[in-house]
N, C-alpha and C. Protein backbone atom coordinates (compact mmCIF):
# COMPACT_ATOMS: atom_id res chain seq x y z
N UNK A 1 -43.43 -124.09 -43.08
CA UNK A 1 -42.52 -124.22 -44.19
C UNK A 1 -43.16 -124.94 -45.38
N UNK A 2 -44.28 -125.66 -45.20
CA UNK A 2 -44.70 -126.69 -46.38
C UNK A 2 -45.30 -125.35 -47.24
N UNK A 3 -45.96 -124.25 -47.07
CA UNK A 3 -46.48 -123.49 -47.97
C UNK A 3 -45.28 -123.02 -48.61
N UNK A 4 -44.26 -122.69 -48.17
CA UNK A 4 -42.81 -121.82 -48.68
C UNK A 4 -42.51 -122.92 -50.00
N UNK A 5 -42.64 -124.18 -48.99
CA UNK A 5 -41.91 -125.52 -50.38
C UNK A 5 -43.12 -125.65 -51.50
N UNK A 6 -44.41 -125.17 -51.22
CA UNK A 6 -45.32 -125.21 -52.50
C UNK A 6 -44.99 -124.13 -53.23
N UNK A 7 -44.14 -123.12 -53.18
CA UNK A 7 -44.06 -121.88 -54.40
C UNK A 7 -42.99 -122.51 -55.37
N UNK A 8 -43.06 -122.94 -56.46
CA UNK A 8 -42.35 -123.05 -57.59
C UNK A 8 -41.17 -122.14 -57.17
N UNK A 9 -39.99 -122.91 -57.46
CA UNK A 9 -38.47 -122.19 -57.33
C UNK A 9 -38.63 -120.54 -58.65
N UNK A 10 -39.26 -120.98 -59.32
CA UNK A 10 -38.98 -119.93 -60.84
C UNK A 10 -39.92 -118.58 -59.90
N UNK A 11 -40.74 -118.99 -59.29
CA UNK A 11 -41.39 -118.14 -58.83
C UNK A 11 -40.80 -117.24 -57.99
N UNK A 12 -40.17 -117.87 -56.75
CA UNK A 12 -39.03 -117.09 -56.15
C UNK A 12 -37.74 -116.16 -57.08
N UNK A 13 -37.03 -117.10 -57.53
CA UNK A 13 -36.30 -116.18 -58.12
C UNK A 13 -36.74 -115.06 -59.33
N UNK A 14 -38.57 -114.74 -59.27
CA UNK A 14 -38.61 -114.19 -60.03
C UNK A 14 -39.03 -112.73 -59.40
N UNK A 15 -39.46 -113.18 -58.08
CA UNK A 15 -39.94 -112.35 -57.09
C UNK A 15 -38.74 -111.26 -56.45
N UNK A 16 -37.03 -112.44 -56.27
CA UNK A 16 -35.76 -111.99 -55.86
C UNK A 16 -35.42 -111.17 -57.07
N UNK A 17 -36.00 -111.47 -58.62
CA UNK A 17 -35.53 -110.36 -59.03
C UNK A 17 -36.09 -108.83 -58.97
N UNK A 18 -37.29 -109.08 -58.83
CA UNK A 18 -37.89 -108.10 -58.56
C UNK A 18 -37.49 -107.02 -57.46
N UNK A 19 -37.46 -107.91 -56.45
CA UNK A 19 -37.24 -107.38 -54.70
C UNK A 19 -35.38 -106.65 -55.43
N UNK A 20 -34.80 -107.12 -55.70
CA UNK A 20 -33.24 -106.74 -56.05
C UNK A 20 -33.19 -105.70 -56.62
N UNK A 21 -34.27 -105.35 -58.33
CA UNK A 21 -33.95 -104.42 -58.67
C UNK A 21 -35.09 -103.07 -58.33
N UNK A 22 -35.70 -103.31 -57.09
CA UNK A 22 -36.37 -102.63 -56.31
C UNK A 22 -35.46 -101.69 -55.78
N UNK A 23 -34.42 -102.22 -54.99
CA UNK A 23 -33.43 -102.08 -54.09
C UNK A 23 -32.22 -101.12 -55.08
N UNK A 24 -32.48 -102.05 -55.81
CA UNK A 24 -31.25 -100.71 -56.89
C UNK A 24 -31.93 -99.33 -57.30
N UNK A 25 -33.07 -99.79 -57.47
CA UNK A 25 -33.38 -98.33 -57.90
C UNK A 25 -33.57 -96.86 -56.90
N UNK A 26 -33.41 -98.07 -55.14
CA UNK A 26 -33.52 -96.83 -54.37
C UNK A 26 -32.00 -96.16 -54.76
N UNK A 27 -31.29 -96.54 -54.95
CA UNK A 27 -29.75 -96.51 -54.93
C UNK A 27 -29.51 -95.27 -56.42
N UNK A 28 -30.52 -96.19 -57.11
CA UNK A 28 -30.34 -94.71 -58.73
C UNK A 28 -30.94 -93.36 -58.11
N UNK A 29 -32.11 -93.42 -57.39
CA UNK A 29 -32.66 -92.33 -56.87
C UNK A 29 -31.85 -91.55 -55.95
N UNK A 30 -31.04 -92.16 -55.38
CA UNK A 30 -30.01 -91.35 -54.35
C UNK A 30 -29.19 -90.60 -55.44
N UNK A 31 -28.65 -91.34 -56.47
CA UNK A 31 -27.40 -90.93 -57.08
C UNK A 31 -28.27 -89.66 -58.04
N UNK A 32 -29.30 -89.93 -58.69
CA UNK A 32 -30.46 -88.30 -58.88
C UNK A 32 -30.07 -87.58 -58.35
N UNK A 33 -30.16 -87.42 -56.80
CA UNK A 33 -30.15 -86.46 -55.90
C UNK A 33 -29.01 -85.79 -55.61
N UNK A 34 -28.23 -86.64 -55.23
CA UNK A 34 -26.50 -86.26 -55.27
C UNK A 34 -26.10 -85.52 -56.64
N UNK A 35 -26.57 -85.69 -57.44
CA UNK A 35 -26.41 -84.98 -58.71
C UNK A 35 -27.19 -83.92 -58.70
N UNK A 36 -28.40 -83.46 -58.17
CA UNK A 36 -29.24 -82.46 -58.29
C UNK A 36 -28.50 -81.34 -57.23
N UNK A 37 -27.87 -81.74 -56.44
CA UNK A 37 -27.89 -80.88 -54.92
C UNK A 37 -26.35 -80.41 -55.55
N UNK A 38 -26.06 -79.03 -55.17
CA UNK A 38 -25.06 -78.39 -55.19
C UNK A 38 -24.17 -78.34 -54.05
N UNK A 39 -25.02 -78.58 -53.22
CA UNK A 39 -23.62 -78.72 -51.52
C UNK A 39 -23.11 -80.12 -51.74
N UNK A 40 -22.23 -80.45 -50.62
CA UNK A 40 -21.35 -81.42 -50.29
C UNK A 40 -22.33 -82.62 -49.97
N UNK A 41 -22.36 -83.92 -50.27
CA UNK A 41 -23.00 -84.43 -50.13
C UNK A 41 -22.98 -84.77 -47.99
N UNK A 42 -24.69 -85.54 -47.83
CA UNK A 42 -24.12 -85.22 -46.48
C UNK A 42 -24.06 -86.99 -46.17
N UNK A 43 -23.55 -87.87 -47.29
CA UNK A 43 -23.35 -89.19 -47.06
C UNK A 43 -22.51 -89.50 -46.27
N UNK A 44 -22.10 -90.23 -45.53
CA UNK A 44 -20.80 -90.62 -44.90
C UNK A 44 -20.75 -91.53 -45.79
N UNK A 45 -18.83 -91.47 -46.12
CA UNK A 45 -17.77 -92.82 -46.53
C UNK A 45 -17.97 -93.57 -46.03
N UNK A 46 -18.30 -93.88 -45.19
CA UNK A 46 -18.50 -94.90 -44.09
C UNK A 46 -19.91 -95.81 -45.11
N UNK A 47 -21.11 -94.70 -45.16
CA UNK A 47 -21.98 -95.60 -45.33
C UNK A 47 -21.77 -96.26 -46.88
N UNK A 48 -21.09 -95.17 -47.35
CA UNK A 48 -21.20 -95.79 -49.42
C UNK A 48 -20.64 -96.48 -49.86
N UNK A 49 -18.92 -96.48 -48.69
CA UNK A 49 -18.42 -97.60 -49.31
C UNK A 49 -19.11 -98.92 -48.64
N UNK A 50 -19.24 -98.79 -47.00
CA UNK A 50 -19.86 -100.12 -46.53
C UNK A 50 -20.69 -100.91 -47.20
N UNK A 51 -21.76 -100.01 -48.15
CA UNK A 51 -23.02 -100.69 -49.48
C UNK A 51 -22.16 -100.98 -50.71
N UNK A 52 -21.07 -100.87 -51.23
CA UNK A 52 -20.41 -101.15 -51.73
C UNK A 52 -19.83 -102.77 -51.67
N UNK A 53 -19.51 -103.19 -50.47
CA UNK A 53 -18.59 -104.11 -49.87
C UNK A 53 -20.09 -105.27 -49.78
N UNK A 54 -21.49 -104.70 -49.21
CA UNK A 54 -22.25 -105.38 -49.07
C UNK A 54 -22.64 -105.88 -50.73
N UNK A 55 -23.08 -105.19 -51.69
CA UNK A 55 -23.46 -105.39 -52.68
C UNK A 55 -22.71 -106.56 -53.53
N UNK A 56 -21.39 -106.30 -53.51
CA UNK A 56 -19.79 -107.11 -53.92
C UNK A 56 -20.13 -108.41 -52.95
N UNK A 57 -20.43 -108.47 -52.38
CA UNK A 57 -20.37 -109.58 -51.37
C UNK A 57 -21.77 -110.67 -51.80
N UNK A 58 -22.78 -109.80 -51.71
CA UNK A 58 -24.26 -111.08 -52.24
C UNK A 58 -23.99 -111.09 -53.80
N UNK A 59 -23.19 -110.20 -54.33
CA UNK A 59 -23.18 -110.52 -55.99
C UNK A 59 -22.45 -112.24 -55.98
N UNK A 60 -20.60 -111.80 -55.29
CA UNK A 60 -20.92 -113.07 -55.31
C UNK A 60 -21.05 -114.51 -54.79
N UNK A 61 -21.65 -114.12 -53.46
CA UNK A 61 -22.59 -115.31 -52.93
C UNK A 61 -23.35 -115.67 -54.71
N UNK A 62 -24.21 -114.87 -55.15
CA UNK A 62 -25.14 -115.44 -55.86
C UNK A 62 -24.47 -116.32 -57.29
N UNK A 63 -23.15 -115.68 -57.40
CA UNK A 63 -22.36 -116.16 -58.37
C UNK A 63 -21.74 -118.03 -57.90
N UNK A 64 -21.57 -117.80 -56.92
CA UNK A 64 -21.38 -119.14 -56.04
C UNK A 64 -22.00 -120.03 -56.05
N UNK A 65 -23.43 -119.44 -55.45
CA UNK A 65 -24.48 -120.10 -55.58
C UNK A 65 -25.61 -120.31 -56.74
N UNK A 66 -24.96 -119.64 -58.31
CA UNK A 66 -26.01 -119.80 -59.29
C UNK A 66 -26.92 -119.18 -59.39
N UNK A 67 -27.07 -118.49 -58.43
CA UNK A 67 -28.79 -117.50 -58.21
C UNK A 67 -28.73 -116.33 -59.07
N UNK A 68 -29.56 -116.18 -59.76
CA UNK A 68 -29.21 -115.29 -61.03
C UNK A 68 -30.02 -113.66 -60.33
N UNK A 69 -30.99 -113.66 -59.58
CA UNK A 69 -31.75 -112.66 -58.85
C UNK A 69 -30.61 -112.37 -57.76
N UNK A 70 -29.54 -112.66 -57.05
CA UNK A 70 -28.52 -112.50 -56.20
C UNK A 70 -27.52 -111.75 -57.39
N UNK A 71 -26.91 -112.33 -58.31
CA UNK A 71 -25.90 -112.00 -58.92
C UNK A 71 -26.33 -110.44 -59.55
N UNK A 72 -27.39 -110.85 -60.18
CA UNK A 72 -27.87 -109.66 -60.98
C UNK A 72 -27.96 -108.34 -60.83
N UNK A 73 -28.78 -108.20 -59.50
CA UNK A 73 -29.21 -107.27 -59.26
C UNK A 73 -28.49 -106.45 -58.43
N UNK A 74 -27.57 -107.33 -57.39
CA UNK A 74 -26.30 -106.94 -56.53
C UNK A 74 -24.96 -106.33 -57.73
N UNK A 75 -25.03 -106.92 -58.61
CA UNK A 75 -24.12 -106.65 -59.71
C UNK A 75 -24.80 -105.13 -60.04
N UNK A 76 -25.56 -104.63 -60.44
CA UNK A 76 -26.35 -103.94 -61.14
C UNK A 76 -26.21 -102.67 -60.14
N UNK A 77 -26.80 -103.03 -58.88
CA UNK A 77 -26.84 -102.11 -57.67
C UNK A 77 -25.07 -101.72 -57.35
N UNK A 78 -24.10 -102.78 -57.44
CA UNK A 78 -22.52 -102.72 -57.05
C UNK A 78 -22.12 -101.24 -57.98
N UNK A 79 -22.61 -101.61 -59.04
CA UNK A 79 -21.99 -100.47 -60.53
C UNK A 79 -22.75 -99.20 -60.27
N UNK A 80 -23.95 -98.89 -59.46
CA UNK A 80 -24.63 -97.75 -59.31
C UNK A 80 -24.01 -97.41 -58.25
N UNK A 81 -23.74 -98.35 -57.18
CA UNK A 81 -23.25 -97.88 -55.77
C UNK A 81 -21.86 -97.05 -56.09
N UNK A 82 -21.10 -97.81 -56.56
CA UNK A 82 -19.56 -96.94 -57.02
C UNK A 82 -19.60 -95.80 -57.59
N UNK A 83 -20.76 -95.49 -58.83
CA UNK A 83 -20.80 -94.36 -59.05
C UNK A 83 -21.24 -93.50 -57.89
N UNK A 84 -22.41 -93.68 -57.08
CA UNK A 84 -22.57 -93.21 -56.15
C UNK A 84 -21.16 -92.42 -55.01
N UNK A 85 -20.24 -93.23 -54.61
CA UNK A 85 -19.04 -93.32 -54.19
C UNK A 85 -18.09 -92.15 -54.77
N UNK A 86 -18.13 -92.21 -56.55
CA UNK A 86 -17.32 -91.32 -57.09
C UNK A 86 -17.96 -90.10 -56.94
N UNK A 87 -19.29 -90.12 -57.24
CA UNK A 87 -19.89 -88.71 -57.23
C UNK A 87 -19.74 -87.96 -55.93
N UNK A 88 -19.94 -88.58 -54.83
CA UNK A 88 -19.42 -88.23 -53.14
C UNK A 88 -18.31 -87.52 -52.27
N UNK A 89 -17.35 -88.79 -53.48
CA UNK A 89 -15.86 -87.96 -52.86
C UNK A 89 -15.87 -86.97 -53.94
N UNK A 90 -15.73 -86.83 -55.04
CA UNK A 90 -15.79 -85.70 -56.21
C UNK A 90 -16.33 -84.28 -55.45
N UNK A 91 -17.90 -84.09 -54.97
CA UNK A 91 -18.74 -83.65 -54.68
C UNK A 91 -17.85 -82.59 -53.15
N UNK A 92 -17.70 -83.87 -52.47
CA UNK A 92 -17.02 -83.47 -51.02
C UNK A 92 -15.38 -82.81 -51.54
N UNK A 93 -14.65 -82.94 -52.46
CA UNK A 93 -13.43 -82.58 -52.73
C UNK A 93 -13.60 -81.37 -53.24
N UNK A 94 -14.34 -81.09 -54.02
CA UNK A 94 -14.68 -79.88 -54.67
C UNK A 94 -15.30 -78.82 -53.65
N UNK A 95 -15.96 -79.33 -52.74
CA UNK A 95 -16.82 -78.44 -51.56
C UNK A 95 -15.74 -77.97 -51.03
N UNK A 96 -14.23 -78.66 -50.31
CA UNK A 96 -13.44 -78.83 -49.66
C UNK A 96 -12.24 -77.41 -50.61
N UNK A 97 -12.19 -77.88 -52.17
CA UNK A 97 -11.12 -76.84 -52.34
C UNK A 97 -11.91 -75.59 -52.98
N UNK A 98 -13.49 -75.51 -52.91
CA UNK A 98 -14.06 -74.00 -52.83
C UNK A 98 -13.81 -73.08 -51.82
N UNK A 99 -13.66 -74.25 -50.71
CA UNK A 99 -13.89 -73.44 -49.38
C UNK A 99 -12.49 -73.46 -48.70
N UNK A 100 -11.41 -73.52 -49.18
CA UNK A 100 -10.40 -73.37 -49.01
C UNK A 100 -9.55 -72.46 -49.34
């Protein structure tokens, strides 16, 4: 642990922002795809809203806790995830009354 306590705090949270909006961008790249693909998406509700609930949740831990690399990037990733969410059920509703 003494090497962990030699990294400057600014350093970490500069690294958490990094690592965060790493993580969002896998999340923009999904929502690309879901937009590119003409079938039903093959996401489960299950999983988009569950990343939803997770994202909402460390946003605000980080809001709690001041951490601006927590708030930020969970915030950032929360607003991509939902779109994600809308585009899904949209996607799956429309598959649903083509094929109906």
């Amino acid at each position: 642990m003494n090497f962990l306590n030699s990294i400057p705090a600014d350093l970490f949270e500069m690294i958490g922002i990094f690592a965060g909006l790493s993580a969002f961008f896998v999340v923009l790249l999904q929502v690309k795809k879901e937009l590119s693909l003409k079938a039903p998406s093959s996401l489960s509700l299950f999983f988009v809203f569950g990343w939803v609930f997770i994202y909402f949740f460390w946003g605000i831990y980080g809001l709690r806790f001041n951490n601006i690399a927590l708030w930020l990037t969970n915030g950032i990733a929360l607003i991509i995830q939902i779109s994600l969410c809308v585009i899904v059920l949209y996607k799956n509703k429309q598959y649903a009354n083509n094929n109906s």
